[in-house]
Protein backbone atom coordinates (compact mmCIF):
# COMPACT_ATOMS: atom_id res chain seq x y z
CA UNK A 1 0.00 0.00 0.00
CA UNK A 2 1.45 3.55 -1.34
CA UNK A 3 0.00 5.91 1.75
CA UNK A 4 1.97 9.02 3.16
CA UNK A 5 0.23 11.25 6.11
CA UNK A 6 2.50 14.03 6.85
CA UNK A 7 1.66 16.61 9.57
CA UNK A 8 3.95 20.20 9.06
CA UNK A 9 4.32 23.87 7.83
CA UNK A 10 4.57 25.14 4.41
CA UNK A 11 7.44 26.64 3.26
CA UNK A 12 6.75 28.76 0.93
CA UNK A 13 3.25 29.91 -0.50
CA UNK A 14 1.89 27.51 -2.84
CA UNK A 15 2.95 27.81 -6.70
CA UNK A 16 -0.51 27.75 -8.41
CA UNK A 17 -0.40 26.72 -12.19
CA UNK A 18 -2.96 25.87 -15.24
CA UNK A 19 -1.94 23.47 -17.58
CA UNK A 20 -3.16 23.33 -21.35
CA UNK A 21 -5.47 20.87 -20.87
CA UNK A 22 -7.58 22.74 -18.42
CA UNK A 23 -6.22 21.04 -15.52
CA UNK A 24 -4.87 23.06 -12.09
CA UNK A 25 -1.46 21.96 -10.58
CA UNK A 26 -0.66 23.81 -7.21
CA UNK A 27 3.11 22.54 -5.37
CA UNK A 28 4.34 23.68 -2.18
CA UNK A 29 6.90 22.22 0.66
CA UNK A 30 5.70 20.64 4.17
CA UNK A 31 8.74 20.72 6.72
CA UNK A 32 8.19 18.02 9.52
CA UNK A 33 10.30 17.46 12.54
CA UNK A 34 11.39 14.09 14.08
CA UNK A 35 11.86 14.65 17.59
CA UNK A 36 15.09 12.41 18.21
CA UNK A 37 16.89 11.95 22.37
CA UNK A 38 17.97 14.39 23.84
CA UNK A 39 16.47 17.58 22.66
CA UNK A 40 17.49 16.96 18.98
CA UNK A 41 15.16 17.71 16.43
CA UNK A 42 15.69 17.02 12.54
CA UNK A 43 14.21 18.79 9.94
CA UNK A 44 12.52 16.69 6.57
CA UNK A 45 11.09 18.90 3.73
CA UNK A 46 8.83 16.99 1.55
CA UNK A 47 7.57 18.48 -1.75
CA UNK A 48 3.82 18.17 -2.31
CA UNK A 49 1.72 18.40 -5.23
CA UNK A 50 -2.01 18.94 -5.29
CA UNK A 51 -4.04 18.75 -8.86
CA UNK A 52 -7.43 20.12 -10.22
CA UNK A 53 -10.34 21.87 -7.75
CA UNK A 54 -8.13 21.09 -3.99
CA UNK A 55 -5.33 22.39 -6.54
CA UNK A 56 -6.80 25.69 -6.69
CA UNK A 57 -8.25 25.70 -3.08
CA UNK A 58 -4.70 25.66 -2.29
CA UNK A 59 -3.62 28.10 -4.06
CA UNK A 60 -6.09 30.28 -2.83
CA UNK A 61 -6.09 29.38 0.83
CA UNK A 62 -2.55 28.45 2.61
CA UNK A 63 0.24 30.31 2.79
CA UNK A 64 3.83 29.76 4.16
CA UNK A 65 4.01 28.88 7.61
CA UNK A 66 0.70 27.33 7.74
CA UNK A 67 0.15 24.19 9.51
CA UNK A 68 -1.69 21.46 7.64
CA UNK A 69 -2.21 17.89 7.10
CA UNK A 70 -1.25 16.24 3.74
CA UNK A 71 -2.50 12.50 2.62
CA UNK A 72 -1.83 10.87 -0.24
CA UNK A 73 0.84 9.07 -1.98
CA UNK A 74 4.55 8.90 -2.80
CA UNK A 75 4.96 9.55 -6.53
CA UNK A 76 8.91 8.92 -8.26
CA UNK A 77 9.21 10.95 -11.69
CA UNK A 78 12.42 10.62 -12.91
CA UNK A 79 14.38 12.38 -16.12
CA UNK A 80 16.87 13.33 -18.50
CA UNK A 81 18.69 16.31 -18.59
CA UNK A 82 20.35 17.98 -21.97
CA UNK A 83 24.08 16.44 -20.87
CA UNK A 84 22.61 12.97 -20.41
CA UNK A 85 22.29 12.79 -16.58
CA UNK A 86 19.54 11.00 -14.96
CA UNK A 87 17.17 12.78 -12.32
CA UNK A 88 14.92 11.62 -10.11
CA UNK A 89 12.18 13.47 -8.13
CA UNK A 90 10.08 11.82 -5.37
CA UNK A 91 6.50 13.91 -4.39
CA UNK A 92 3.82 13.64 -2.28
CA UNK A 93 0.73 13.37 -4.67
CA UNK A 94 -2.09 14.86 -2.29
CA UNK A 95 -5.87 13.56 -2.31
CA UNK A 96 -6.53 15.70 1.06
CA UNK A 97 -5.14 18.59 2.13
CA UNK A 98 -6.44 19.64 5.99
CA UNK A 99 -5.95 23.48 7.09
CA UNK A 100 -5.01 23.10 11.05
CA UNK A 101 -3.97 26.87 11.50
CA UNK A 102 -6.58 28.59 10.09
CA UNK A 103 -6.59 31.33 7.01
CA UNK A 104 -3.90 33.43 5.94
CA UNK A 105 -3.05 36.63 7.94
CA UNK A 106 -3.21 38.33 4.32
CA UNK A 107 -6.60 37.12 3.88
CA UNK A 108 -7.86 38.58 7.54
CA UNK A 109 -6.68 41.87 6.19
CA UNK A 110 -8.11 42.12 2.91
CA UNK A 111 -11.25 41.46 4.86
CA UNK A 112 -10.85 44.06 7.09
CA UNK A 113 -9.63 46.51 4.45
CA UNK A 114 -12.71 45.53 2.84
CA UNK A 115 -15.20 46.75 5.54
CA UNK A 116 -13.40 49.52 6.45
CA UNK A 117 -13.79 50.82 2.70
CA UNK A 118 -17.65 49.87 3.33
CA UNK A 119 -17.95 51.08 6.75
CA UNK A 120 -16.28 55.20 5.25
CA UNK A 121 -18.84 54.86 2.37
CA UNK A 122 -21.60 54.37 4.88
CA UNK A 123 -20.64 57.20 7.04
CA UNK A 124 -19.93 59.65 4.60
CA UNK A 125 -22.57 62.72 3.71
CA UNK A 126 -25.37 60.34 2.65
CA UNK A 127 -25.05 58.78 5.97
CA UNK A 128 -25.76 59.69 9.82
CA UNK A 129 -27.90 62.52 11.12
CA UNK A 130 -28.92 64.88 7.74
CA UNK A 131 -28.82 68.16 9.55
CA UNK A 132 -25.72 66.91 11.49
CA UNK A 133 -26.28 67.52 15.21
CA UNK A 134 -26.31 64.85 17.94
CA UNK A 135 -28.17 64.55 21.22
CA UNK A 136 -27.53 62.76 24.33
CA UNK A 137 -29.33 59.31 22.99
CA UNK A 138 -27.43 59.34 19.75
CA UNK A 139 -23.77 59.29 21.51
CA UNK A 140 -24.94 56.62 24.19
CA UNK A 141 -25.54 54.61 20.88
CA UNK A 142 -22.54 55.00 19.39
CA UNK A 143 -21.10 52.09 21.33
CA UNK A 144 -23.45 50.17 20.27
CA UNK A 145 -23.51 51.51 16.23
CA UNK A 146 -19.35 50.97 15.99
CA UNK A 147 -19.64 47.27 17.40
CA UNK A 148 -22.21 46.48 14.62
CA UNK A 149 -20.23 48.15 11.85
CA UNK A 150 -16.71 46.28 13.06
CA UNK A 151 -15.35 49.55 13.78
CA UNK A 152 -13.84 48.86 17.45
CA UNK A 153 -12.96 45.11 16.56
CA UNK A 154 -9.11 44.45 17.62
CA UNK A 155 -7.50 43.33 14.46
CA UNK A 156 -6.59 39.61 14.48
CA UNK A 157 -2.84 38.63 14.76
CA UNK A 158 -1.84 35.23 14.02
CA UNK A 159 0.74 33.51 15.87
């Protein structure tokens, strides 16, 4: 039986590609550590490849330094070069790809970037009180107006 389950990091963003035939390739590196006595760690990088619609969810959704889960199977392509030598290339071929460490911290702030865009539309002239006075009732809202619009949220950091 040809199964590999790797647990790890990326280690650089996914390389997202479209072949002629219609077909999505995305590749990207999982480091792993083997915990070995006394306190040594070592290091194995293990090249992945992902095809068609996970191919593209990829692409679209991990970054380096995310933590994910890879199963599939060990693949060995191997080649000729122009002088004649012989190469040989072993991948992971990927049939599931799990996110453990969430979305990309690029993502979280294209979302935010998004609604604050919305949220200065919104409160431009159109918006608020049209002859532009506020009583008492109005600021003992605002509180409660900012929290609904995402305005006071603390931005999300990842770790």
């Amino acid at each position: 039986m040809n199964k590999v389950l790797l647990t790890g990091r990326l280690t650089r963003d996914p390389e997202l590609r479209s072949l002629a035939s219609g077909s999505s390739v995305a590749t990207f590196a999982v480091a792993t550590n083997e915990f070995r006595g006394n306190g040594k760690e070592h290091a194995e990088y293990h090249n992945v490849v992902v095809w068609d619609r996970l191919a593209q969810v990829c692409g679209q959704y991990l970054g380096k330094g995310q933590q994910v889960a890879v199963e599939g199977r060990l693949q060995t392509r191997q080649w000729d070069d122009d002088r004649g030598a012989r190469h040989w290339k072993t991948e992971v071929v990927a049939t599931s790809v799990e996110m453990l460490s969430g979305r990309r911290k690029r993502d979280y702030e294209a979302e935010s970037l998004k609604g604050q865009a919305a949220d200065s539309t919104e409160s431009g002239p159109a918006g608020g009180d049209p002859a532009g006075q506020t009583d008492a009732a109005d600021e003992s809202d605002d509180d409660a107006d900012s929290d609904a619009a995402g305005e006071d949220e603390p931005a999300l950091v990842l770790a």
